[in-house]
Protein backbone atom coordinates (compact mmCIF):
# COMPACT_ATOMS: atom_id res chain seq x y z
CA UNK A 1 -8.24 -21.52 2.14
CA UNK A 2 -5.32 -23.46 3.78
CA UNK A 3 -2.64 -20.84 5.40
CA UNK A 4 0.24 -22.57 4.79
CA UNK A 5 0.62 -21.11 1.24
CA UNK A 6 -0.10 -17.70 3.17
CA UNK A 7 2.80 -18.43 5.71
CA UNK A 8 5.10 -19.14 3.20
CA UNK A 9 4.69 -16.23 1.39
CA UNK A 10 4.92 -13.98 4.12
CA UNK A 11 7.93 -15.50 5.72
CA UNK A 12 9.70 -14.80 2.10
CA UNK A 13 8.94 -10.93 2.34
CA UNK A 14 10.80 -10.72 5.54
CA UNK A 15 13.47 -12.91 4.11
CA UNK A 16 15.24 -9.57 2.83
CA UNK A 17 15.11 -8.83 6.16
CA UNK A 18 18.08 -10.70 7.06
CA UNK A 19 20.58 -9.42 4.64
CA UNK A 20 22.32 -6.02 4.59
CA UNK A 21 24.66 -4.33 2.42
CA UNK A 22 28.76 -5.21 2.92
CA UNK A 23 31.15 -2.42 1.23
CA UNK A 24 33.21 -4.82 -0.37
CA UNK A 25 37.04 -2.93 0.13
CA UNK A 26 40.47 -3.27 -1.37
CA UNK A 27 38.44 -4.92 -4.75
CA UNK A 28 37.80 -3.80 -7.85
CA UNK A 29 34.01 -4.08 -9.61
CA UNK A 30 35.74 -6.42 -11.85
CA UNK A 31 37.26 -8.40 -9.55
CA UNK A 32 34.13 -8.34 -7.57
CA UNK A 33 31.97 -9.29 -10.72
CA UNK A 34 34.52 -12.03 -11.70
CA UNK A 35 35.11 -13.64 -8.52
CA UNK A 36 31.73 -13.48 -7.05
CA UNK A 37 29.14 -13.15 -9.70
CA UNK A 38 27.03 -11.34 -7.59
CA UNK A 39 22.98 -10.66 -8.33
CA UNK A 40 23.14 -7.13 -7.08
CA UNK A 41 25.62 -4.53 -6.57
CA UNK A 42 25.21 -1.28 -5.14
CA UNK A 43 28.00 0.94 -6.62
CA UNK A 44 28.84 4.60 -4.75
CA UNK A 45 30.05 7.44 -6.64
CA UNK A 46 32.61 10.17 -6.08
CA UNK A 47 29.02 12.73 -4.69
CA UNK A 48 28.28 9.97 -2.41
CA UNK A 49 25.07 9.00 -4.52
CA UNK A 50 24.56 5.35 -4.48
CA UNK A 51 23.02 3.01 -7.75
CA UNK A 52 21.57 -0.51 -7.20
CA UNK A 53 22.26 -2.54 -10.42
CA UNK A 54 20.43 -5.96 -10.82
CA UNK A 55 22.43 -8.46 -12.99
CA UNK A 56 25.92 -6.51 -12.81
CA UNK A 57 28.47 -6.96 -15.91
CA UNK A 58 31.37 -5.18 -16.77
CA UNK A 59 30.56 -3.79 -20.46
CA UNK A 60 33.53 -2.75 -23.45
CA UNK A 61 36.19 -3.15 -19.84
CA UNK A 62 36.03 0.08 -18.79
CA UNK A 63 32.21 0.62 -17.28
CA UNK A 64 29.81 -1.56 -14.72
CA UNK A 65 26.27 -1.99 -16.26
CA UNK A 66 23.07 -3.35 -15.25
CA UNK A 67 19.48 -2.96 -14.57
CA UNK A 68 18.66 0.22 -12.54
CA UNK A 69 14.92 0.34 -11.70
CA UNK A 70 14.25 -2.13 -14.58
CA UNK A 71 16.13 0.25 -17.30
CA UNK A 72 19.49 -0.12 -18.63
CA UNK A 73 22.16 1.40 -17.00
CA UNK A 74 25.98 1.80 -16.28
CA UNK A 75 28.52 3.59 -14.25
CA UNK A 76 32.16 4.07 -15.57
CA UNK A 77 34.47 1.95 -13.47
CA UNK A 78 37.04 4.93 -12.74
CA UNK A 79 33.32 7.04 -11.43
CA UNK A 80 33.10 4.17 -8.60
CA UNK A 81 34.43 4.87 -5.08
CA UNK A 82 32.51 2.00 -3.42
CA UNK A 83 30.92 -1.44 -4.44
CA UNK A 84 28.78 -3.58 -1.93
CA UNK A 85 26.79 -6.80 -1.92
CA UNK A 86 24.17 -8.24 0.00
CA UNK A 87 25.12 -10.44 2.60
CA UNK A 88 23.58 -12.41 5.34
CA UNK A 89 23.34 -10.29 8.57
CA UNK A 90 22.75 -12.26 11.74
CA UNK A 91 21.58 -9.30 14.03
CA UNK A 92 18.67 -8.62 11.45
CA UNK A 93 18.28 -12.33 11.98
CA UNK A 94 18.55 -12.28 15.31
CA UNK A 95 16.23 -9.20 15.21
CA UNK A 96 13.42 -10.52 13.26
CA UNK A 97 13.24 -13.96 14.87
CA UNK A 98 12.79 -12.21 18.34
CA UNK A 99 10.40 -9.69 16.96
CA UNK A 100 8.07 -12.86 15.55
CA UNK A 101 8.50 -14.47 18.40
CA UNK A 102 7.01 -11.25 20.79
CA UNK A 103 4.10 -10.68 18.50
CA UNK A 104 2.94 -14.74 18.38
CA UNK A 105 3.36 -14.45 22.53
CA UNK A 106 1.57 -11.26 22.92
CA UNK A 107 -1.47 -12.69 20.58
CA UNK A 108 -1.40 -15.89 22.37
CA UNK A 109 -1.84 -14.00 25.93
CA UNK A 110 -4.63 -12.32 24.20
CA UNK A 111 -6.23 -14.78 23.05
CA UNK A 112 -6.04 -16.79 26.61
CA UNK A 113 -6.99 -13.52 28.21
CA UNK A 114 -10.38 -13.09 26.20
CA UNK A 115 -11.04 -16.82 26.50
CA UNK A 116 -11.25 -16.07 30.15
CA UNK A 117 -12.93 -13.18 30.35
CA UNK A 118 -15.79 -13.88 31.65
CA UNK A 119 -14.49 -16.96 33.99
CA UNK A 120 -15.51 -16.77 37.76
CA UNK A 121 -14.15 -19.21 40.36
């Protein structure tokens, strides 16, 4: 079976890896939704509980909806204390590229290690 395919697939799971969530401040969901037509919001409410909602929309002007979990759902926009979106984050970046790069090293002097093992000069 060729491994690229396998690559590839595993370098998009860690691809969420580099993002994080940005509190968006001094906007509004609907200026947020409007301006930036974001995939994904995560909304905060006034008891600090948070809601992810794929495919954001504001719905009749006065509440955010979505898909919570794959279900219908919406938040009234006066219930919202805090809206973020994912954004690019170059320390997990940073992170992940130097946490790759330790594991391929430390299997590499493994593998050069074994291949030696039983070596005598």
């Amino acid at each position: 079976m060729p491994r690229h395919p396998i690559a590839y697939a595993l370098l998009l799971l860690f691809l969420p890896a580099c993002t994080a969530w940005h509190v968006e401040k001094g906007v509004s969901p609907e200026q947020l939704i409007a301006t930036k037509h974001p995939n994904v919001v995560r909304v905060t409410r006034p008891d600090s509980s948070n809601i992810v909602l794929h495919q954001p929309r504001i719905a009749a002007g006065d509440s955010l909806s979505g898909l919570h979990n794959r279900a219908p759902s919406s938040v009234a926009v006066s219930d919202v204390t805090q809206v973020a979106i994912r954004k690019f984050s170059a320390g997990k970046t940073i992170g992940l590229v130097v946490g790759i790069s330790a594991v391929a090293l430390a299997v590499a002097v493994v593998a050069i290690a074994s291949a030696f093992e039983g070596y005598q000069v």
